[in-house]
C-alpha atoms as a PDB file:
ATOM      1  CA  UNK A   1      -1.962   7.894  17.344  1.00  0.00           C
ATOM      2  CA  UNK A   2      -3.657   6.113  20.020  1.00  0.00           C
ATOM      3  CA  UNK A   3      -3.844   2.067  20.142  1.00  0.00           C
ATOM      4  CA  UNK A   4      -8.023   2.618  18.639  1.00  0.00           C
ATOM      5  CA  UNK A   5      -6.935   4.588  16.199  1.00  0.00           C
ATOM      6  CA  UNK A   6      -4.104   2.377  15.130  1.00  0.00           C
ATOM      7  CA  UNK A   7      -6.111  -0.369  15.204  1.00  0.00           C
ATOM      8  CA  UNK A   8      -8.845   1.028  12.616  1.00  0.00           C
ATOM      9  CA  UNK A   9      -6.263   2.721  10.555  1.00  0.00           C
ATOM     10  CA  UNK A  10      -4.563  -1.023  10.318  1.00  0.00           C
ATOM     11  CA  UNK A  11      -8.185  -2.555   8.970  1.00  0.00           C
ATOM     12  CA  UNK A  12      -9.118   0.212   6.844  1.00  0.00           C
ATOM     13  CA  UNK A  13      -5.480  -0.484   4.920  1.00  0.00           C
ATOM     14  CA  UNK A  14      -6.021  -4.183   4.860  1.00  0.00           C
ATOM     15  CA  UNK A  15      -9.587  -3.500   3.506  1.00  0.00           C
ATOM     16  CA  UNK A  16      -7.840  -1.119   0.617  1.00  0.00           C
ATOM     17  CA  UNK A  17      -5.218  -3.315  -0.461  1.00  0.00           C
ATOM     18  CA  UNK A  18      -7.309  -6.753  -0.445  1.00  0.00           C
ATOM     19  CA  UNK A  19      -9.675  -4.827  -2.498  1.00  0.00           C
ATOM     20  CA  UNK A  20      -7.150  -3.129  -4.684  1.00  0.00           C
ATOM     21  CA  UNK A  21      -5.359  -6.414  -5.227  1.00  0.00           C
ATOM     22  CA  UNK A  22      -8.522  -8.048  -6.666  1.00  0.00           C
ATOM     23  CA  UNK A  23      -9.762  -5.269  -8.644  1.00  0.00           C
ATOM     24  CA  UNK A  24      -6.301  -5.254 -10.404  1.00  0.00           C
ATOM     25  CA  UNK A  25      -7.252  -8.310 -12.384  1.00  0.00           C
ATOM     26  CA  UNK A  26      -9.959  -6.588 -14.080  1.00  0.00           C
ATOM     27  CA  UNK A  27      -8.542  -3.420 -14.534  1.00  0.00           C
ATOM     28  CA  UNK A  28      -4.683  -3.011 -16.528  1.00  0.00           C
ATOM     29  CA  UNK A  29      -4.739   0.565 -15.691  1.00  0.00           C
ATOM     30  CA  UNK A  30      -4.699   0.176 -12.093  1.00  0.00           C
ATOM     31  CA  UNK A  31      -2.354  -2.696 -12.249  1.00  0.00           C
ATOM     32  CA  UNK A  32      -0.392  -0.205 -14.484  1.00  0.00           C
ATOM     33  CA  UNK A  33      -0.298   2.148 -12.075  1.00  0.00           C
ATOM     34  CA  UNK A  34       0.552  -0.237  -9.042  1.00  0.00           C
ATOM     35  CA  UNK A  35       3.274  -1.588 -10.932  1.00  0.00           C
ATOM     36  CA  UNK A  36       4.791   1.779 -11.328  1.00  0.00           C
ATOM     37  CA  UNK A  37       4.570   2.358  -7.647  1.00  0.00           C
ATOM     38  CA  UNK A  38       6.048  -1.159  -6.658  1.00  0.00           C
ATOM     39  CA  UNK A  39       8.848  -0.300  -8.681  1.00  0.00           C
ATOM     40  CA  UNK A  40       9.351   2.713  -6.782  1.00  0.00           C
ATOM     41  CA  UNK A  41       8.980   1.265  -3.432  1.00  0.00           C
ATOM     42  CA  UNK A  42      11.399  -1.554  -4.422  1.00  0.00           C
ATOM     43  CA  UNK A  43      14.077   1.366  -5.034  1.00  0.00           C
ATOM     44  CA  UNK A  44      13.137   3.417  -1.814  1.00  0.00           C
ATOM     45  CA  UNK A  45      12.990   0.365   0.428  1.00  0.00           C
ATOM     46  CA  UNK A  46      15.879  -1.939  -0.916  1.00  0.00           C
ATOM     47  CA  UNK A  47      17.979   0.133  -3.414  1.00  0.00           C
ATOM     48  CA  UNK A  48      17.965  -0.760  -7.088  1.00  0.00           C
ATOM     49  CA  UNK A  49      16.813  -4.258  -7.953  1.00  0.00           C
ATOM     50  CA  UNK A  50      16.122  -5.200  -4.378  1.00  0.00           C
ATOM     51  CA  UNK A  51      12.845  -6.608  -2.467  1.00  0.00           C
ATOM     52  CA  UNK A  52      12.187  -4.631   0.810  1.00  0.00           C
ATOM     53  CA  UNK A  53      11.584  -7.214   3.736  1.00  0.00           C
ATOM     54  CA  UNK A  54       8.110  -7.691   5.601  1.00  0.00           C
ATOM     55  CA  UNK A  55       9.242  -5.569   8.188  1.00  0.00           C
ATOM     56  CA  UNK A  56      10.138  -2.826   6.009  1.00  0.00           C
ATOM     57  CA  UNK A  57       6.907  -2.290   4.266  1.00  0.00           C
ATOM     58  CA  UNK A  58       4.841  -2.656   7.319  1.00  0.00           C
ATOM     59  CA  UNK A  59       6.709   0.471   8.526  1.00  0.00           C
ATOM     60  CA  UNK A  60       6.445   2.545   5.439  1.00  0.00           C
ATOM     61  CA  UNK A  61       3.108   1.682   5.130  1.00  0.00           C
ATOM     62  CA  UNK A  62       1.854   2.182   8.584  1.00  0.00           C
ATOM     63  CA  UNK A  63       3.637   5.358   8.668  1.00  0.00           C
ATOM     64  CA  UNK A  64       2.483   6.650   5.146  1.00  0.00           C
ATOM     65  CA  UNK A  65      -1.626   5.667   5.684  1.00  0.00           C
ATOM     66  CA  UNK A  66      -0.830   8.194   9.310  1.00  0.00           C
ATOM     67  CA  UNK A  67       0.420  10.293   7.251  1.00  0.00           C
ATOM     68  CA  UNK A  68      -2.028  10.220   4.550  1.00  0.00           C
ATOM     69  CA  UNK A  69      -4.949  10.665   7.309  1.00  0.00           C
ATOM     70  CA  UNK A  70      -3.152  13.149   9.184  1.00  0.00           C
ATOM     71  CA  UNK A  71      -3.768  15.030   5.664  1.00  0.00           C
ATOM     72  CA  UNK A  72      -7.430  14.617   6.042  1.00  0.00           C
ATOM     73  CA  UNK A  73      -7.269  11.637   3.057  1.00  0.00           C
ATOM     74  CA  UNK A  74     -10.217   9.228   3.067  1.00  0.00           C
ATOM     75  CA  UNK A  75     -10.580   6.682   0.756  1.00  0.00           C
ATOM     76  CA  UNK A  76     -13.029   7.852  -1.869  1.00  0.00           C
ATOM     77  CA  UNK A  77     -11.915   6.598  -5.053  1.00  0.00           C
ATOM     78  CA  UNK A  78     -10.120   3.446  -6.443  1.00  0.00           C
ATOM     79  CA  UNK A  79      -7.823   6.033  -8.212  1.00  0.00           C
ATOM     80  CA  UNK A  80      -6.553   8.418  -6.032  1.00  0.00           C
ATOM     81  CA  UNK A  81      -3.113   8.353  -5.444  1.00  0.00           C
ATOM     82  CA  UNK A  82      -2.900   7.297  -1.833  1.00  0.00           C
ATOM     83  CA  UNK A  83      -4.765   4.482  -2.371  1.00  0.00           C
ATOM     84  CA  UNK A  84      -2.508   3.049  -5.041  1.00  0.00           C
ATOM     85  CA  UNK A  85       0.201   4.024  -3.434  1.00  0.00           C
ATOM     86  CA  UNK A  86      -1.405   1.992  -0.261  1.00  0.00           C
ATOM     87  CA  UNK A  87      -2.273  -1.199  -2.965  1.00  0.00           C
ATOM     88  CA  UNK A  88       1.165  -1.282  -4.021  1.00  0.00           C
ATOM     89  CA  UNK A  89       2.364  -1.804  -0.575  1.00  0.00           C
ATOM     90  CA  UNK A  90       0.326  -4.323   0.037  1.00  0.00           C
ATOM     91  CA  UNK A  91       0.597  -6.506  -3.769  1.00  0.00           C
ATOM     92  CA  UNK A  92       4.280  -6.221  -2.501  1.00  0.00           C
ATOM     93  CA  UNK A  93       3.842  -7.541   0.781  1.00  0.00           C
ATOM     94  CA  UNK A  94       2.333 -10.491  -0.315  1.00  0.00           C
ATOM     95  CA  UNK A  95       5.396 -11.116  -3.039  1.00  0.00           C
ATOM     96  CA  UNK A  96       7.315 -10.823  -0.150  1.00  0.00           C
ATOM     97  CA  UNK A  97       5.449 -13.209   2.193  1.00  0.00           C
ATOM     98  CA  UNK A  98       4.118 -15.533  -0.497  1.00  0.00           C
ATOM     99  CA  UNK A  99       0.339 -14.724   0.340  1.00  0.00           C
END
């Protein structure tokens, strides 16, 4: 992926998971289904009861939004899995960084 591309991929996932994250408050069954994919990216990333580190999720999430648009995914819908998946990542990240 080409520095352009990288670049627009990394706003349109900051745009999805600041949105995500504030649309959570008003909806439990998105934050139910974030919290089910936090606690399987705590397990992938860090093992059983760990927290994965900053740098950690910023690689599993850059790679997995590639991957996700290598696919053909665009975000259409505030319940498809990617973008959960992608809202996860980023309600984790900000456990993880205090923001």
């Amino acid at each position: 992926m080409n520095g352009e591309a990288s670049h627009v991929l990394s706003l349109l996932v900051r745009d999805i998971g600041e949105a995500g994250v504030a649309e959570m408050a008003g909806s439990p069954g998105l934050a139910a289904a974030v919290d089910q994919h936090v606690a399987f990216l705590r397990d992938e990333l860090a093992g059983p009861g760990g927290t994965p580190d900053e740098g950690a999720l910023m690689e599993y999430l850059r790679e997995f939004a590639e991957d996700a648009c290598g696919r053909g995914w665009w975000p259409c819908s505030t319940r498809d899995w990617e973008f959960v998946r992608i809202v996860a990542v980023c309600w984790l990240m900000r456990q993880v960084t205090g923001g």
